[in-house]
C-alpha atoms as a PDB file:
ATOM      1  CA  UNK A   1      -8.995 -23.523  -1.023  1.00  0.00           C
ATOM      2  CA  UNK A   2      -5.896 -21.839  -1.360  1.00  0.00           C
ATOM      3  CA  UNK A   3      -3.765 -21.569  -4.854  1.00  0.00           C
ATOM      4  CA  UNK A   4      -0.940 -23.968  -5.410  1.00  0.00           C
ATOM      5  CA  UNK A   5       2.347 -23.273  -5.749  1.00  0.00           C
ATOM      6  CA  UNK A   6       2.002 -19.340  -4.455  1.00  0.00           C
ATOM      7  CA  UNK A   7       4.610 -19.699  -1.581  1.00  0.00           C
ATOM      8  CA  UNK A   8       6.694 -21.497  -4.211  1.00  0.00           C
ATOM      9  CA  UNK A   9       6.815 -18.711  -6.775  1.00  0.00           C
ATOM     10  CA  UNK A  10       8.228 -15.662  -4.499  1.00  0.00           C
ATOM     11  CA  UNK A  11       6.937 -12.961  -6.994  1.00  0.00           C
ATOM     12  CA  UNK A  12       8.779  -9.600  -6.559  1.00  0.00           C
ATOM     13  CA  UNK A  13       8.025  -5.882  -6.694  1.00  0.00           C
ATOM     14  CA  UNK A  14       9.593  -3.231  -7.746  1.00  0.00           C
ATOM     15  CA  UNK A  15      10.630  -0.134  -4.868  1.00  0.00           C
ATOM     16  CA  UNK A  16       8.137   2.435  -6.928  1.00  0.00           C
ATOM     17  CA  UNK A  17       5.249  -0.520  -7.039  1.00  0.00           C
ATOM     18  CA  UNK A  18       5.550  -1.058  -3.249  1.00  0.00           C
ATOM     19  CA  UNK A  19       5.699   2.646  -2.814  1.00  0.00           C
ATOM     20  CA  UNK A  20       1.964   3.234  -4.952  1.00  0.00           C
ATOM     21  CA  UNK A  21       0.397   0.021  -3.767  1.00  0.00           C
ATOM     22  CA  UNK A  22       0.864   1.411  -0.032  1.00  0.00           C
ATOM     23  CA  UNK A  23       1.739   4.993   0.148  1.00  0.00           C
ATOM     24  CA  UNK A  24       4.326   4.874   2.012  1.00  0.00           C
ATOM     25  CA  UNK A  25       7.337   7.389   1.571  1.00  0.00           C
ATOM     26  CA  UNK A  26      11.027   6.332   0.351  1.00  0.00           C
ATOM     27  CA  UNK A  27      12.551   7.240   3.547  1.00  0.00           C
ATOM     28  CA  UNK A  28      10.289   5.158   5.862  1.00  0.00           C
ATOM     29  CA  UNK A  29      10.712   2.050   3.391  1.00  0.00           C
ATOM     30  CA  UNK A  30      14.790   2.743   3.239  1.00  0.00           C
ATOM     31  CA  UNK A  31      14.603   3.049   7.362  1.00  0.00           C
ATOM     32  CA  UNK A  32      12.878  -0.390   7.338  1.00  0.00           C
ATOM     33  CA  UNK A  33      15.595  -2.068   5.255  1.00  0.00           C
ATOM     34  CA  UNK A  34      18.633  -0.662   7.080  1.00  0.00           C
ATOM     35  CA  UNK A  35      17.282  -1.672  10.585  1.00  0.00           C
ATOM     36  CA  UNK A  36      16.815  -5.187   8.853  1.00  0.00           C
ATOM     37  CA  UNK A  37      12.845  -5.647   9.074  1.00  0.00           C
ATOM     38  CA  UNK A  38      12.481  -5.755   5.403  1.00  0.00           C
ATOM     39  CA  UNK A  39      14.889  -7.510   3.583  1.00  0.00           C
ATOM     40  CA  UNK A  40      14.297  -7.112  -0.355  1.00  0.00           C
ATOM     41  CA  UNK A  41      16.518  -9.150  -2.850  1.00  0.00           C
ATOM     42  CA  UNK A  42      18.624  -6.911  -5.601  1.00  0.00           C
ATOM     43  CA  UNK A  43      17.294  -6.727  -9.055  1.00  0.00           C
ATOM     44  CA  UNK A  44      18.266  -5.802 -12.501  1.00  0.00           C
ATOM     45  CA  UNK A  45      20.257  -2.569 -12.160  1.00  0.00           C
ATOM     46  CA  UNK A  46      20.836  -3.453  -8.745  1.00  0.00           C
ATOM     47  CA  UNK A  47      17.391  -1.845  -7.953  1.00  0.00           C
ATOM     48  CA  UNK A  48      15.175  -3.674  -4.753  1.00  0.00           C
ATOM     49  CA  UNK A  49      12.792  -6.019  -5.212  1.00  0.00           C
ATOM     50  CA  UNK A  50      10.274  -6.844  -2.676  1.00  0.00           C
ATOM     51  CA  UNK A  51       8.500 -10.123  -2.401  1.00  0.00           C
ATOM     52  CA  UNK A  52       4.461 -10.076  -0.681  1.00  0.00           C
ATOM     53  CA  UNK A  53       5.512 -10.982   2.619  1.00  0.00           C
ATOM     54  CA  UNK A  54       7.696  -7.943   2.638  1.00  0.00           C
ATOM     55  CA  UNK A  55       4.399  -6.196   1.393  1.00  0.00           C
ATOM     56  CA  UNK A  56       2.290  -7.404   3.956  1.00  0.00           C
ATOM     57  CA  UNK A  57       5.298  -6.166   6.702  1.00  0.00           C
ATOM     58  CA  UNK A  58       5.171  -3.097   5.266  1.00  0.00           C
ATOM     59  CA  UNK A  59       1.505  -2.498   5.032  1.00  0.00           C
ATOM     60  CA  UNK A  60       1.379  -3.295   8.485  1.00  0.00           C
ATOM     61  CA  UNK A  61       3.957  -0.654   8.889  1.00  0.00           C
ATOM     62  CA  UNK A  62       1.575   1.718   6.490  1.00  0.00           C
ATOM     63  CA  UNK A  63      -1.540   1.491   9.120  1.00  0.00           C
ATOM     64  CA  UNK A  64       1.082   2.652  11.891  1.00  0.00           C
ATOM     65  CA  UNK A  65       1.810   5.327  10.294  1.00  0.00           C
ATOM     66  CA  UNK A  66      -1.531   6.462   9.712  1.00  0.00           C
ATOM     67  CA  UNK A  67      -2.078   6.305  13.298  1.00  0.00           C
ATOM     68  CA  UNK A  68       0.826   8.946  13.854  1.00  0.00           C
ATOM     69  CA  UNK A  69       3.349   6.959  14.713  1.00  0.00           C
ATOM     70  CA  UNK A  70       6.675   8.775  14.061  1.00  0.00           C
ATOM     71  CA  UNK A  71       8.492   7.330  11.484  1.00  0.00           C
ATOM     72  CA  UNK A  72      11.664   6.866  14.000  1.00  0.00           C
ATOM     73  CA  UNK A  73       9.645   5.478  16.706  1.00  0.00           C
ATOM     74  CA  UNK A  74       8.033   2.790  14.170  1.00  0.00           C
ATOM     75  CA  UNK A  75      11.210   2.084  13.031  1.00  0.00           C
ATOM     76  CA  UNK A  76      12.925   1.186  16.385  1.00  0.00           C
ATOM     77  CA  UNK A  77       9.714  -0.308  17.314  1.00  0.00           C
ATOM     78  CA  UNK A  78       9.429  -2.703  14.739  1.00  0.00           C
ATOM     79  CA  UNK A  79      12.989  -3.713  14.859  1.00  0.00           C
ATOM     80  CA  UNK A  80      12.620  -4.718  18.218  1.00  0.00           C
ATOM     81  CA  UNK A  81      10.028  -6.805  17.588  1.00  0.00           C
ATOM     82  CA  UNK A  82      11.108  -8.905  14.960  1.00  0.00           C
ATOM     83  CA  UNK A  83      13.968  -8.945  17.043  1.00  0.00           C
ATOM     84  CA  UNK A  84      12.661 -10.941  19.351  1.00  0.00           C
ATOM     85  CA  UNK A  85      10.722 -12.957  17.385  1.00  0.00           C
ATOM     86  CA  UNK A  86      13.439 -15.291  16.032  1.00  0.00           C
ATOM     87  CA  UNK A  87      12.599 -17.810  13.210  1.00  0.00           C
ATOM     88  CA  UNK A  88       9.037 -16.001  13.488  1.00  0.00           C
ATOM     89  CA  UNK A  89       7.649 -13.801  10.406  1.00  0.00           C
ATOM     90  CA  UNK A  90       6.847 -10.285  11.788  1.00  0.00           C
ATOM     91  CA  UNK A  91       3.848 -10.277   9.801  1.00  0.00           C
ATOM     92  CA  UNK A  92       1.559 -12.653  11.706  1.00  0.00           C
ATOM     93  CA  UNK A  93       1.909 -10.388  15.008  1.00  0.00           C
ATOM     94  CA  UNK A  94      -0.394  -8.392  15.998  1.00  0.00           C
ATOM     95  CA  UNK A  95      -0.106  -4.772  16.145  1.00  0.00           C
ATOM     96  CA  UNK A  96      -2.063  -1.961  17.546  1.00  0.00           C
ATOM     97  CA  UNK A  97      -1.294   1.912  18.352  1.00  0.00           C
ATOM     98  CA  UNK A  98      -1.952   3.593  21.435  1.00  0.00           C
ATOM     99  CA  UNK A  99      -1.034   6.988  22.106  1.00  0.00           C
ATOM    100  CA  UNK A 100       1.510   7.118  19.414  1.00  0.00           C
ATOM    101  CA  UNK A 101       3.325   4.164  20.843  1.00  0.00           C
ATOM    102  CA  UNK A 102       3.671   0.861  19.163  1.00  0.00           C
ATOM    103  CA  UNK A 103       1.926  -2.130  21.646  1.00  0.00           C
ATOM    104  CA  UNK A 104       2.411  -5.583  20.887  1.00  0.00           C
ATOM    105  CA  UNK A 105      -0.628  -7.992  21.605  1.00  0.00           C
ATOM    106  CA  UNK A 106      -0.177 -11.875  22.462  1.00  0.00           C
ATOM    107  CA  UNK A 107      -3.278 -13.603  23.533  1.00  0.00           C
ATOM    108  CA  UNK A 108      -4.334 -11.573  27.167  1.00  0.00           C
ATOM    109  CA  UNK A 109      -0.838  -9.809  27.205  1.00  0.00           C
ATOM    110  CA  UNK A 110       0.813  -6.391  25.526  1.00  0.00           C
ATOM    111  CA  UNK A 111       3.428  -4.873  25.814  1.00  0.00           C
ATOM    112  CA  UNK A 112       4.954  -1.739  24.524  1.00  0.00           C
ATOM    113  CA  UNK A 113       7.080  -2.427  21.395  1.00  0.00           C
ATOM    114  CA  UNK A 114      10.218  -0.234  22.290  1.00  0.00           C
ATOM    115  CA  UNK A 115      10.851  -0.910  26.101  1.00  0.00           C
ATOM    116  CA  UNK A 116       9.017  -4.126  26.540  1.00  0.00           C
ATOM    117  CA  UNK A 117       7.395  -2.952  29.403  1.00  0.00           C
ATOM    118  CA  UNK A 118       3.721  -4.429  30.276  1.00  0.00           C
ATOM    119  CA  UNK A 119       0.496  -2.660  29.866  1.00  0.00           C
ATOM    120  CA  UNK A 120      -2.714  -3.014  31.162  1.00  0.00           C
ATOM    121  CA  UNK A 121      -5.888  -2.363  31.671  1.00  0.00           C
ATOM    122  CA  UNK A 122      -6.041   0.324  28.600  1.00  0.00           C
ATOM    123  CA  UNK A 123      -9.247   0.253  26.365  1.00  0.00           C
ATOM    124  CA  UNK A 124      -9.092  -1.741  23.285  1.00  0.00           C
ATOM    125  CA  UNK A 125     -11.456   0.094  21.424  1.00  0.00           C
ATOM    126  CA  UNK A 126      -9.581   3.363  21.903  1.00  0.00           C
ATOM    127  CA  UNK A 127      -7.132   2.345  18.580  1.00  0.00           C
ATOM    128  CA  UNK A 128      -7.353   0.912  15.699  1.00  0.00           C
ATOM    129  CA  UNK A 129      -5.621  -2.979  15.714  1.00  0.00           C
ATOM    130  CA  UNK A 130      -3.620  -3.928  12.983  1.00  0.00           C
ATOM    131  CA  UNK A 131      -4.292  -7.765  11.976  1.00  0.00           C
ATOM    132  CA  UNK A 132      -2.737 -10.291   9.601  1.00  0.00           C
ATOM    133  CA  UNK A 133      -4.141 -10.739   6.162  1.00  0.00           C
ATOM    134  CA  UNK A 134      -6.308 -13.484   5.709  1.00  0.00           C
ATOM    135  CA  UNK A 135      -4.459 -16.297   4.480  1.00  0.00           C
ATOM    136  CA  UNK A 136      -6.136 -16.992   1.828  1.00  0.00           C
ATOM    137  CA  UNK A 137      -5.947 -12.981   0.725  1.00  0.00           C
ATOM    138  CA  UNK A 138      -2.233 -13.696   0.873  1.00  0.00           C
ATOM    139  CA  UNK A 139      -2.163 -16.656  -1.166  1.00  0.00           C
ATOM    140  CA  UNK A 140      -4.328 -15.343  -3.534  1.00  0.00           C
ATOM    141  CA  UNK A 141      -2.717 -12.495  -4.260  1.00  0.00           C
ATOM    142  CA  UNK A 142       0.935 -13.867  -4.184  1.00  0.00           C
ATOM    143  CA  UNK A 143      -0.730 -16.062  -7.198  1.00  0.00           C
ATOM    144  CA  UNK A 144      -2.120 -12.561  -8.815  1.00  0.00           C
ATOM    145  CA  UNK A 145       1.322 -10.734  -8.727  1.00  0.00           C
ATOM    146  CA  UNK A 146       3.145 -13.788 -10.206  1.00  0.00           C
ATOM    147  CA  UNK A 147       0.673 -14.618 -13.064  1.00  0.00           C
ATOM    148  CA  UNK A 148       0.456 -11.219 -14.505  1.00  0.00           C
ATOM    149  CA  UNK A 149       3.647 -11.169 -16.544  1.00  0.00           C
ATOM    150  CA  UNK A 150       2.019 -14.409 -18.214  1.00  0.00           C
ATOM    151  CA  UNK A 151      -1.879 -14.809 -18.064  1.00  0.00           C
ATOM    152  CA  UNK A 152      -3.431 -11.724 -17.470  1.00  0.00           C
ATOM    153  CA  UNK A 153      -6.802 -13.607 -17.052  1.00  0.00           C
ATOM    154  CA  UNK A 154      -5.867 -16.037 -14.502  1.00  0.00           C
ATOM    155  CA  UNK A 155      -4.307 -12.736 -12.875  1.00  0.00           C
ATOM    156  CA  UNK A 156      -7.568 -11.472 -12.782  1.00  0.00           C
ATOM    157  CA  UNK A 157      -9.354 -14.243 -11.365  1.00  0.00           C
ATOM    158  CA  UNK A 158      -6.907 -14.379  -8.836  1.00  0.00           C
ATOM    159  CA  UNK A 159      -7.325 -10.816  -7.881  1.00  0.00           C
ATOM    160  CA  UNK A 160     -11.101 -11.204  -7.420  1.00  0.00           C
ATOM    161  CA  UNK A 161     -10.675 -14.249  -5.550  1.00  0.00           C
ATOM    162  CA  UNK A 162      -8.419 -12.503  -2.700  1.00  0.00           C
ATOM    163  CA  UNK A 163     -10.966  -9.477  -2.949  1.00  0.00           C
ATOM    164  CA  UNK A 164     -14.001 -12.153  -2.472  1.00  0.00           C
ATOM    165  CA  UNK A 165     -11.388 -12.987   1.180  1.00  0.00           C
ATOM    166  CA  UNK A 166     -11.103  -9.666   2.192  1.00  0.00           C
ATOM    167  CA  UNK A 167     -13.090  -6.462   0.381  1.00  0.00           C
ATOM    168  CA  UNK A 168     -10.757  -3.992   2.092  1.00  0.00           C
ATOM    169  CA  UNK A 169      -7.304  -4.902   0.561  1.00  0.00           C
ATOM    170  CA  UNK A 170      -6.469  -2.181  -1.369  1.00  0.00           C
ATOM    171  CA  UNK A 171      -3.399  -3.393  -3.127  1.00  0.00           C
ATOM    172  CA  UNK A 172      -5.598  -6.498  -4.977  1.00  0.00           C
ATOM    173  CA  UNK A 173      -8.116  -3.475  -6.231  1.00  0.00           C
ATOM    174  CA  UNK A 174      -4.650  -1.419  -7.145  1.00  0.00           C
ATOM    175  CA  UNK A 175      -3.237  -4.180  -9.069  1.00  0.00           C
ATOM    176  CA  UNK A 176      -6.366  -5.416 -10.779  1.00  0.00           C
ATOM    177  CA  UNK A 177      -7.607  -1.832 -11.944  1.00  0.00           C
ATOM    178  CA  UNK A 178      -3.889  -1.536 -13.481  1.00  0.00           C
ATOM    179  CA  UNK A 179      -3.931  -4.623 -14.860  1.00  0.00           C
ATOM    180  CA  UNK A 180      -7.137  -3.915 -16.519  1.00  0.00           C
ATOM    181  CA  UNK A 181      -5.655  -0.369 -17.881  1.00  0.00           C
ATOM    182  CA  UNK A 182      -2.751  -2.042 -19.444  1.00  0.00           C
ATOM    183  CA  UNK A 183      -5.012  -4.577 -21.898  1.00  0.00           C
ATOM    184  CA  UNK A 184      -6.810  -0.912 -22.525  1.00  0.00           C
ATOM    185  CA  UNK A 185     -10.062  -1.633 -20.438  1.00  0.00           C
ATOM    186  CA  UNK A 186      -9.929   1.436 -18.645  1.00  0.00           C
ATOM    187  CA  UNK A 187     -13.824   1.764 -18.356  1.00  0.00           C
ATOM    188  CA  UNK A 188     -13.380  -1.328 -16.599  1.00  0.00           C
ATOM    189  CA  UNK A 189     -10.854  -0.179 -14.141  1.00  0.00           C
ATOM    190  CA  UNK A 190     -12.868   3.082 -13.688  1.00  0.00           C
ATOM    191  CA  UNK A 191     -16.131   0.924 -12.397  1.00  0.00           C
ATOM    192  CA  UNK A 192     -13.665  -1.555 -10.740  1.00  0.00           C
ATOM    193  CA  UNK A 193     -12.328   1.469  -8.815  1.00  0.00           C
ATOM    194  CA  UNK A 194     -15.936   2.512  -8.201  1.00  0.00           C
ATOM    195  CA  UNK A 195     -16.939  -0.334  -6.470  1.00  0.00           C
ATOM    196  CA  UNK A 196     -13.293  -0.044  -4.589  1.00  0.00           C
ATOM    197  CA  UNK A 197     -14.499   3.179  -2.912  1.00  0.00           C
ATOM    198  CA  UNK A 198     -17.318   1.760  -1.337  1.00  0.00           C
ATOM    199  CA  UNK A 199     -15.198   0.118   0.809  1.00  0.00           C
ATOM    200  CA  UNK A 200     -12.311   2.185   1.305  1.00  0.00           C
ATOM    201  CA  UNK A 201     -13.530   5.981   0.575  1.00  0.00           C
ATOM    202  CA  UNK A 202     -10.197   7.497   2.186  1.00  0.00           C
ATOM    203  CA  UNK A 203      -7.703   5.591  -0.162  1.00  0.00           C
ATOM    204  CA  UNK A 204      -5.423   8.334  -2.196  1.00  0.00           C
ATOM    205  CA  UNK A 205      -4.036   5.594  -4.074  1.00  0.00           C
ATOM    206  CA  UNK A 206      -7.540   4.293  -5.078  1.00  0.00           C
ATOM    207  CA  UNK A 207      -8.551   7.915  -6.085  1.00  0.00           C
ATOM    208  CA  UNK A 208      -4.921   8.338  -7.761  1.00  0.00           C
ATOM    209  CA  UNK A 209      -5.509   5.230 -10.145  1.00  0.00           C
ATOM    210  CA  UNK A 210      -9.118   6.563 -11.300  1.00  0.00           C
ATOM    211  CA  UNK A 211      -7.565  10.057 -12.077  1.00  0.00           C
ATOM    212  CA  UNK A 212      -5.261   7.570 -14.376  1.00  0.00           C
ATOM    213  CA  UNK A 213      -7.791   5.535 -15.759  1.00  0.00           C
ATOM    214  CA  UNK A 214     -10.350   8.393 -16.241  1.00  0.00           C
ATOM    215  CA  UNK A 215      -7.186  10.437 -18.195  1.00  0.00           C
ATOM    216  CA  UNK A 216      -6.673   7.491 -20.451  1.00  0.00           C
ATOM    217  CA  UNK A 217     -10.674   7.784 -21.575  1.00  0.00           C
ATOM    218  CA  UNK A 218      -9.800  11.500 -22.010  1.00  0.00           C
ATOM    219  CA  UNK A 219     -12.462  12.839 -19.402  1.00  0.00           C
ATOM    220  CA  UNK A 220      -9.793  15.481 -17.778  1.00  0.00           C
ATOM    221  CA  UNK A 221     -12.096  17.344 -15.503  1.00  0.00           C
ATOM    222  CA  UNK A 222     -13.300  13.924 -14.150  1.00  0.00           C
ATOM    223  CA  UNK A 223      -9.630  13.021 -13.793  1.00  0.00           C
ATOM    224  CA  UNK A 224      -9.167  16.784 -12.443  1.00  0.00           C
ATOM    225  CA  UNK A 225     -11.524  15.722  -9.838  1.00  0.00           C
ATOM    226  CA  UNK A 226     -10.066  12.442  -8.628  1.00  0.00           C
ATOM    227  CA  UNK A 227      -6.481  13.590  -8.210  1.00  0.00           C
ATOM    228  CA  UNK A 228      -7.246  16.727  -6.278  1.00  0.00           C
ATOM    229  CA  UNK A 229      -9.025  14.250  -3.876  1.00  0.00           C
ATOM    230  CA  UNK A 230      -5.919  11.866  -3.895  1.00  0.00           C
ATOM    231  CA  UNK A 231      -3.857  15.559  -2.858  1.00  0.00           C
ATOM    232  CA  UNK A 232      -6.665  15.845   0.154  1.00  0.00           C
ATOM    233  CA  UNK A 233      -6.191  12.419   1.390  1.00  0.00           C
ATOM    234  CA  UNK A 234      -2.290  12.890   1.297  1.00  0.00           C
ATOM    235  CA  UNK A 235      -1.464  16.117   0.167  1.00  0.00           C
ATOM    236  CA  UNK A 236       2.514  14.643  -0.618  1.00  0.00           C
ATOM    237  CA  UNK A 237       1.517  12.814  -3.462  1.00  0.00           C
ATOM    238  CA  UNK A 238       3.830  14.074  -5.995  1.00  0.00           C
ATOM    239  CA  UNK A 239       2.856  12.268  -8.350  1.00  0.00           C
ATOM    240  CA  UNK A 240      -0.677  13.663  -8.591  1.00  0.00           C
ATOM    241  CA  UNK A 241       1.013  17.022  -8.539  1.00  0.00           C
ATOM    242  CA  UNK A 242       2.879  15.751 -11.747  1.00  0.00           C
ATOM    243  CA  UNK A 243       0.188  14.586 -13.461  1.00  0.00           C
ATOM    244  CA  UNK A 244      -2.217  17.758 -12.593  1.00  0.00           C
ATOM    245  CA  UNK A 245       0.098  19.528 -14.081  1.00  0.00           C
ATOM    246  CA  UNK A 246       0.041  17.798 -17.230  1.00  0.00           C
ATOM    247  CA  UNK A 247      -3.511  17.959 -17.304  1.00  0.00           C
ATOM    248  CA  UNK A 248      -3.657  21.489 -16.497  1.00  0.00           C
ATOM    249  CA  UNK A 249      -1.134  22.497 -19.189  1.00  0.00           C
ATOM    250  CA  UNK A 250      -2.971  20.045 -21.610  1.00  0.00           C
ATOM    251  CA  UNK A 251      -6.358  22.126 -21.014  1.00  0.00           C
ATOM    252  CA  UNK A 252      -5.039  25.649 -21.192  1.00  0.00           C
ATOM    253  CA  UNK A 253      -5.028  26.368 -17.474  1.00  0.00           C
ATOM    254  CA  UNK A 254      -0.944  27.136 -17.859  1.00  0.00           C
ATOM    255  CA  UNK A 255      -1.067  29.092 -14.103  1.00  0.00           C
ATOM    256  CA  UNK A 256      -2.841  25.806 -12.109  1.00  0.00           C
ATOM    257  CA  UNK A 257       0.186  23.676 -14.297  1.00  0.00           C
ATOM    258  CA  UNK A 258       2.679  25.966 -12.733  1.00  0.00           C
ATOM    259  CA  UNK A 259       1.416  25.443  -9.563  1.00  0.00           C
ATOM    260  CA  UNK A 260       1.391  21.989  -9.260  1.00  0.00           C
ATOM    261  CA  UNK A 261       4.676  21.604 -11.045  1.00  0.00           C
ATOM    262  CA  UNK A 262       6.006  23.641  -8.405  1.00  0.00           C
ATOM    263  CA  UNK A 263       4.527  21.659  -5.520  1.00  0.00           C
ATOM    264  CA  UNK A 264       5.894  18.381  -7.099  1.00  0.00           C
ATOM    265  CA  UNK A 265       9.524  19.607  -7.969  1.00  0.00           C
ATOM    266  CA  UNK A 266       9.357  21.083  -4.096  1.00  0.00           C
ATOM    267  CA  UNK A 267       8.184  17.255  -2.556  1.00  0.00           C
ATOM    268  CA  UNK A 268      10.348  15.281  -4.896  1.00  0.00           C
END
């Protein structure tokens, strides 16, 4: 049974929340608001604010991109298709990539995203498809995001519930692992990330959150360990950089500091 009142609640996020629940770089988010496939509300400070149905656009956007599609050609791609969608939310169409081309799937039929033109006959197991959330995932973590400012627990619960839906969403394990970290419970978050990368081994942002957690319990080679992985899986993660640094500097290592200072003050 789904939560009441998520739809009705239209939690937001933050640009830099969006941005470490999904990995996906400033530019490529920006692109998606000016073509007018995301459109985020203004905030305090005038600063965006994204509600989950923007997230869920944009995390459909994320798996694109990990299939290498260029950021221009998912842009243009995506645009079209909502486009011709009309009253229809973007984020209940299906979505594969073949070749580095956006394809559209409706029932028996797809169609390249950008020129519309029909394809057929190619093999569906040759790319990875890119499906809507369950809806009960959605609701349940809508109903996570908007109870956290208030009861933390019931945040929580809500969190494990969407996780129970689906065991690969990685922004429910993100968000309840920080949440867990803010009431000081970082052991928690460290086993709740744990169990996280048994499903989703590949995640930087999963690794990046357990070099967090683990620095908060002061066990800095451990935390060593787990960004350096993050920088593996996406070696642009500045943030890890950053924080390396610290580390590094922290420990006595001042030349591995400088180094990773460097590479974040060169990506940022």
């Amino acid at each position: 049974m789904s939560p009441s009142g998520a739809d009705d609640r239209q939690a937001t996020l933050s640009l830099r929340k969006v941005q470490a629940l999904l990995g996906l770089p400033a530019h490529v988010v920006n692109g998606l608001i000016e073509a007018g496939v995301v459109t985020p509300t203004r905030g305090p400070r005038h600063a965006w604010r994204f509600t989950f149905q923007d997230v869920v656009l944009l995390r459909t956007a994320h798996r694109l991109r990990t299939a290498q599609v260029p950021s221009r050609k998912l842009l243009r791609a995506l645009a079209r298709v909502k486009g011709g969608l009309g009253p229809l939310p973007l984020s209940g169409v299906r979505l594969t990539a073949i070749d580095r081309q956006v394809v559209v799937r409706e029932g028996p039929l797809q169609w390249e995203a950008e020129s519309g033109q029909l394809l057929m006959d190619f093999d569906r197991a040759a790319a990875p498809v890119v499906q809507p959330l369950p809806q009960e995932t959605v609701d349940w973590f809508a109903e996570g995001v908007a109870l956290e400012a208030h009861d933390a627990a019931a945040a929580e619960k809500a969190y494990r519930l969407a996780l129970a839906a689906d065991p690969v969403h990685a922004p429910a394990w993100l968000n309840l692992s920080a949440l867990m970290c803010e009431q000081g419970r970082c052991d928690d978050a460290v086993q709740t990330l744990d169990e996280a990368l048994l499903h989703l081994p590949d995640n930087a942002d999963l690794h990046f959150n357990r070099g967090i957690a683990l620095e908060d319990q002061q066990r800095h080679d451990e935390a060593i360990a787990a960004y350096e992985r993050a920088l593996t899986l996406r070696p642009e993660l500045a943030d890890a950089h950053y924080n390396l640094a610290c580390l590094h500097e922290r420990t006595g290592r001042p030349h591995r500091a400088l180094r990773h200072l460097n590479e974040y003050r060169r990506l940022t």
